[in-house]
C-alpha atoms as a PDB file:
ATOM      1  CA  UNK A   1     109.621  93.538 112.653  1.00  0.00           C
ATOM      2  CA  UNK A   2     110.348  94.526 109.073  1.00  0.00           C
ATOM      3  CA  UNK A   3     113.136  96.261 107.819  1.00  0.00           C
ATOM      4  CA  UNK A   4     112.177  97.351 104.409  1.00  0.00           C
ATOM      5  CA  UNK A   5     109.836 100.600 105.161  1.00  0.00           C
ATOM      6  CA  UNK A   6     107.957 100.902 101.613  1.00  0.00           C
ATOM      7  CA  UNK A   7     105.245 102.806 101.112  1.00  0.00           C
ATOM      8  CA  UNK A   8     102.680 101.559  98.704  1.00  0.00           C
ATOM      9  CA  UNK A   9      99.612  98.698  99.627  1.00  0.00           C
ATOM     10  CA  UNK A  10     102.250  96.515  99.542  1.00  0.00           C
ATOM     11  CA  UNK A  11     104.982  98.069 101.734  1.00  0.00           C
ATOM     12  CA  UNK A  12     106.331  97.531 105.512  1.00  0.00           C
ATOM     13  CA  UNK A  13     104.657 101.051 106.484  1.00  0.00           C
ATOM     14  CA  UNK A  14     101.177  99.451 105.534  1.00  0.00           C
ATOM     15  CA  UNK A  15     101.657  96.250 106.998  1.00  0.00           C
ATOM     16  CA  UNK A  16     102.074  97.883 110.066  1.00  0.00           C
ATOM     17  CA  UNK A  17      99.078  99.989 109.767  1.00  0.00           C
ATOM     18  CA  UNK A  18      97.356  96.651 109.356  1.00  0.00           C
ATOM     19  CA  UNK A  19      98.945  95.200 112.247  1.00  0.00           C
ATOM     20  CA  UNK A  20     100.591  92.619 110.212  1.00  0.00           C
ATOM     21  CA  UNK A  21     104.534  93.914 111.802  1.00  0.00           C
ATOM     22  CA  UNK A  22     104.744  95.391 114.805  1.00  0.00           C
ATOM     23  CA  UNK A  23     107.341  97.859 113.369  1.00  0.00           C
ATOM     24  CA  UNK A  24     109.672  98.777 110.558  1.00  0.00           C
ATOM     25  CA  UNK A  25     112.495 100.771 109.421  1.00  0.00           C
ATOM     26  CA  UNK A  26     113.196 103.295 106.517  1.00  0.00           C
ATOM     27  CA  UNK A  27     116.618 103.580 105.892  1.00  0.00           C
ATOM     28  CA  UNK A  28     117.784 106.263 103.028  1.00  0.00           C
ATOM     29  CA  UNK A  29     119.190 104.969  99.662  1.00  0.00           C
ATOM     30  CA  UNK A  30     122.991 105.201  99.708  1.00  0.00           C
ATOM     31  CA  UNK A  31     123.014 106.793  96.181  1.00  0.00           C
ATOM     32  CA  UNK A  32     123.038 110.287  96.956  1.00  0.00           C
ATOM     33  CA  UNK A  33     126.166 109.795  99.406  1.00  0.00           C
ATOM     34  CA  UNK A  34     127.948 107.640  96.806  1.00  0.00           C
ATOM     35  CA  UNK A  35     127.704 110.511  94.456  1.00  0.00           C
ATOM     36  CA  UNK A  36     128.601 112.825  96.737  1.00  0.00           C
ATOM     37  CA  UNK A  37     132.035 111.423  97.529  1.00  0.00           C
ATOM     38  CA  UNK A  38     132.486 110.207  93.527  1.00  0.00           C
ATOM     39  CA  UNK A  39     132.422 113.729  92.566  1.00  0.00           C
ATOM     40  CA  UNK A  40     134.815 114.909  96.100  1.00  0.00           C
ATOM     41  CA  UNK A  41     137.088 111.919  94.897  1.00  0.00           C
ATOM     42  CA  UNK A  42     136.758 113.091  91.261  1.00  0.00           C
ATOM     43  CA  UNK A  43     137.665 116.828  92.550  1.00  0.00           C
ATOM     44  CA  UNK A  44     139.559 116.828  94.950  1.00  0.00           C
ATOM     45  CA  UNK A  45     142.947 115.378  95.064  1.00  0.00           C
ATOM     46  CA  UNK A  46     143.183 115.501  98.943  1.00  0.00           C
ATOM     47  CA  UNK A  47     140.073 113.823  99.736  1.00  0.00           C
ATOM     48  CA  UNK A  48     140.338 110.876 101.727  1.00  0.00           C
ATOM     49  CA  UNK A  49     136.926 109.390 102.103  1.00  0.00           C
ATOM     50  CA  UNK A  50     135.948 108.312 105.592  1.00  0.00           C
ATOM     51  CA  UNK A  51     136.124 104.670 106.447  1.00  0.00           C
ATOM     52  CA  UNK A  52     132.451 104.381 107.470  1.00  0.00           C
ATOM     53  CA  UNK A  53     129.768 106.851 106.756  1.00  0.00           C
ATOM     54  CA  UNK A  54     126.241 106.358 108.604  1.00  0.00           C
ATOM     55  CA  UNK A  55     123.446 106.482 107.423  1.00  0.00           C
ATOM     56  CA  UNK A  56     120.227 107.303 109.811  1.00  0.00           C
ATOM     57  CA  UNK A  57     117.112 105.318 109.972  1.00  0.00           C
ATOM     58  CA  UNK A  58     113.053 105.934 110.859  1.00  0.00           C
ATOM     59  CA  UNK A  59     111.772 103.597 113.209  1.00  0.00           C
ATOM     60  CA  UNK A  60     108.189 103.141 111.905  1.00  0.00           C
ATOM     61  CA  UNK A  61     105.348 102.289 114.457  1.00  0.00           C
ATOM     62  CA  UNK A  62     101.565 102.194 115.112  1.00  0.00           C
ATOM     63  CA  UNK A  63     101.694 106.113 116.211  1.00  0.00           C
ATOM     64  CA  UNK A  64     103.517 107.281 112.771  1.00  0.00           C
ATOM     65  CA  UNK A  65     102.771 104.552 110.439  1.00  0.00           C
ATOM     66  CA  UNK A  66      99.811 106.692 108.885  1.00  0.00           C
ATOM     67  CA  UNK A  67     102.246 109.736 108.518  1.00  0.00           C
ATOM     68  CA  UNK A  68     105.043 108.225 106.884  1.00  0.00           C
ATOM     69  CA  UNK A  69     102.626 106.180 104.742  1.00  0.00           C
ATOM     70  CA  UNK A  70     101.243 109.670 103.551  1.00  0.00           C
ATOM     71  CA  UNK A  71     105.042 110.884 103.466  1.00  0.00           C
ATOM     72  CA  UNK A  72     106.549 108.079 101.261  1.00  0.00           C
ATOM     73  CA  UNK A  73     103.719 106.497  98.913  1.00  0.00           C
ATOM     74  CA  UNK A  74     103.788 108.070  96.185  1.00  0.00           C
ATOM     75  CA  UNK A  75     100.067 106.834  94.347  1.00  0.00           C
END
């Protein structure tokens, strides 16, 4: 199991196409949410941010691996 979901030869989403991990995860970067509440903070004097914010994750497996290979490699 692999947590790291790159695309590329070298990524989790290959290595499970290979069989090498049965599975992995993509996870989004957290950038676009920290920017997001920067610029509410920034704005907005009566924002209070939220004390946890979650962030979804792709289970990658056998059945999708070639999708999301063909969805996040960018070659």
């Amino acid at each position: 199991v692999g947590v790291d979901g790159l695309g590329g030869n070298a990524g989790g989403i290959k290595k499970v196409m290979d069989g090498v991990l049965a599975l992995t995860f993509i996870y989004p970067l957290c950038v676009d949410k920290a920017v997001e509440v920067g610029h509410q903070i920034l704005t907005d004097p009566d924002f209070v941010p939220e004390e946890t914010y979650v962030m979804e994750s792709t289970m990658i497996t056998p059945e999708n691996a070639a999708e999301m290979y063909e969805k996040y490699t960018l070659e």
